[in-house]
Protein backbone atom coordinates (compact mmCIF):
# COMPACT_ATOMS: atom_id res chain seq x y z
CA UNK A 1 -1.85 -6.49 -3.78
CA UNK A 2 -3.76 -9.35 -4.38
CA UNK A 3 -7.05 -7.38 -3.48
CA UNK A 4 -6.15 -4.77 -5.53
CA UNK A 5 -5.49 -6.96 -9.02
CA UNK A 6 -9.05 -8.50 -8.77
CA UNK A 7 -10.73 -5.09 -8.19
CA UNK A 8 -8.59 -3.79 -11.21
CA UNK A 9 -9.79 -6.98 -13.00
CA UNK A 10 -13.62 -6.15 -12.16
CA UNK A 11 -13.29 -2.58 -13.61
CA UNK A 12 -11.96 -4.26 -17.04
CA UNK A 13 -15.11 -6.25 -16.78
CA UNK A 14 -17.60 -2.94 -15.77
CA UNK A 15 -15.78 -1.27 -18.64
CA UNK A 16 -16.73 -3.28 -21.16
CA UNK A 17 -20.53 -3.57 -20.32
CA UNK A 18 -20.51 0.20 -19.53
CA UNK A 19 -18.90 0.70 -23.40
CA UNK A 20 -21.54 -1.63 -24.86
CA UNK A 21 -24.41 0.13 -22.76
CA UNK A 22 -23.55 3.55 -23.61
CA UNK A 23 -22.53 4.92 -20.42
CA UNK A 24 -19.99 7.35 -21.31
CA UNK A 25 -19.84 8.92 -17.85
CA UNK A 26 -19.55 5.59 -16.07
CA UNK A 27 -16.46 4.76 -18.88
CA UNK A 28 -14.63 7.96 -18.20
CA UNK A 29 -14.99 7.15 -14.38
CA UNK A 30 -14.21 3.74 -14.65
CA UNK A 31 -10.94 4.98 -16.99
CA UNK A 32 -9.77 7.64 -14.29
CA UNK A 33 -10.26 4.13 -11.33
CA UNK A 34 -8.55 1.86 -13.43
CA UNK A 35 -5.41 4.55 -13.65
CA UNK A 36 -5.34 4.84 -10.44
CA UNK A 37 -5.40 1.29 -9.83
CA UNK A 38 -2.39 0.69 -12.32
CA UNK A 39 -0.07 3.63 -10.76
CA UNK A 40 -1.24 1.97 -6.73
CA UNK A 41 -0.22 -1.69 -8.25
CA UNK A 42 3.05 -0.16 -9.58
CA UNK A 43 4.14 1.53 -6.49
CA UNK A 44 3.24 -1.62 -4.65
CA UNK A 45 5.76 -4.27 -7.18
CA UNK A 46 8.43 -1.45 -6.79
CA UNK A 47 8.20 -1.80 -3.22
CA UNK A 48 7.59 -5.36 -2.89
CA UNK A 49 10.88 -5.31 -5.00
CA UNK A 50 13.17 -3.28 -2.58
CA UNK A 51 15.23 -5.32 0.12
CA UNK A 52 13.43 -4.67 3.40
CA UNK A 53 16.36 -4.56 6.32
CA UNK A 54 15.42 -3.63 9.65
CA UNK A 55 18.57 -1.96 11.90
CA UNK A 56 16.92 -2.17 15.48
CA UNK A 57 19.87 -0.26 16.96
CA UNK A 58 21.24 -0.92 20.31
CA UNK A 59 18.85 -0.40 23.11
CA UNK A 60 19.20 2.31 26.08
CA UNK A 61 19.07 0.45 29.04
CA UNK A 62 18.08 2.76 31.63
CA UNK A 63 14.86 3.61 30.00
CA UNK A 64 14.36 0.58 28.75
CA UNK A 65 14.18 -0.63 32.22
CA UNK A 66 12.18 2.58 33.20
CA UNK A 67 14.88 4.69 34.61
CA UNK A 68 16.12 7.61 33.25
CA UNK A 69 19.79 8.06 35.41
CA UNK A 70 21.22 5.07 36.85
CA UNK A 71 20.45 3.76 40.58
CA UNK A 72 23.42 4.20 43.01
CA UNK A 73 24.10 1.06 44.99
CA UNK A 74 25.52 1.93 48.26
């Protein structure tokens, strides 16, 4: 997420110079990226914001210990 704010960051900055330059292809690209960039950084905070539980479950112990029916002791 980190990543992702600065590159968001740099696009405000390319924006800018590509407004004062003229580029009005580059701004309507750079637009449609930063979008993007907003929606991928919101999905990320509501994620980041949902408890994250792991239930392992009980292990099988006859494949766990590579065998599929249990060995007969005799």
């Amino acid at each position: 997420m980190p990543r992702l704010q600065e590159i968001r960051s740099n696009l405000v900055d390319h924006l800018q110079e590509a407004k004062d330059q003229g580029w009005l292809g580059e701004v309507a690209a750079i637009e449609t990226t930063m979008a993007a960039t907003t929606q991928k950084l919101e999905a990320m905070r509501e994620l980041a914001a949902q408890p994250s539980t792991v239930h392992p479950g009980m292990p099988d112990l006859l494949t766990t210990a590579g065998r599929l029916t249990p060995v007969r002791e005799e």
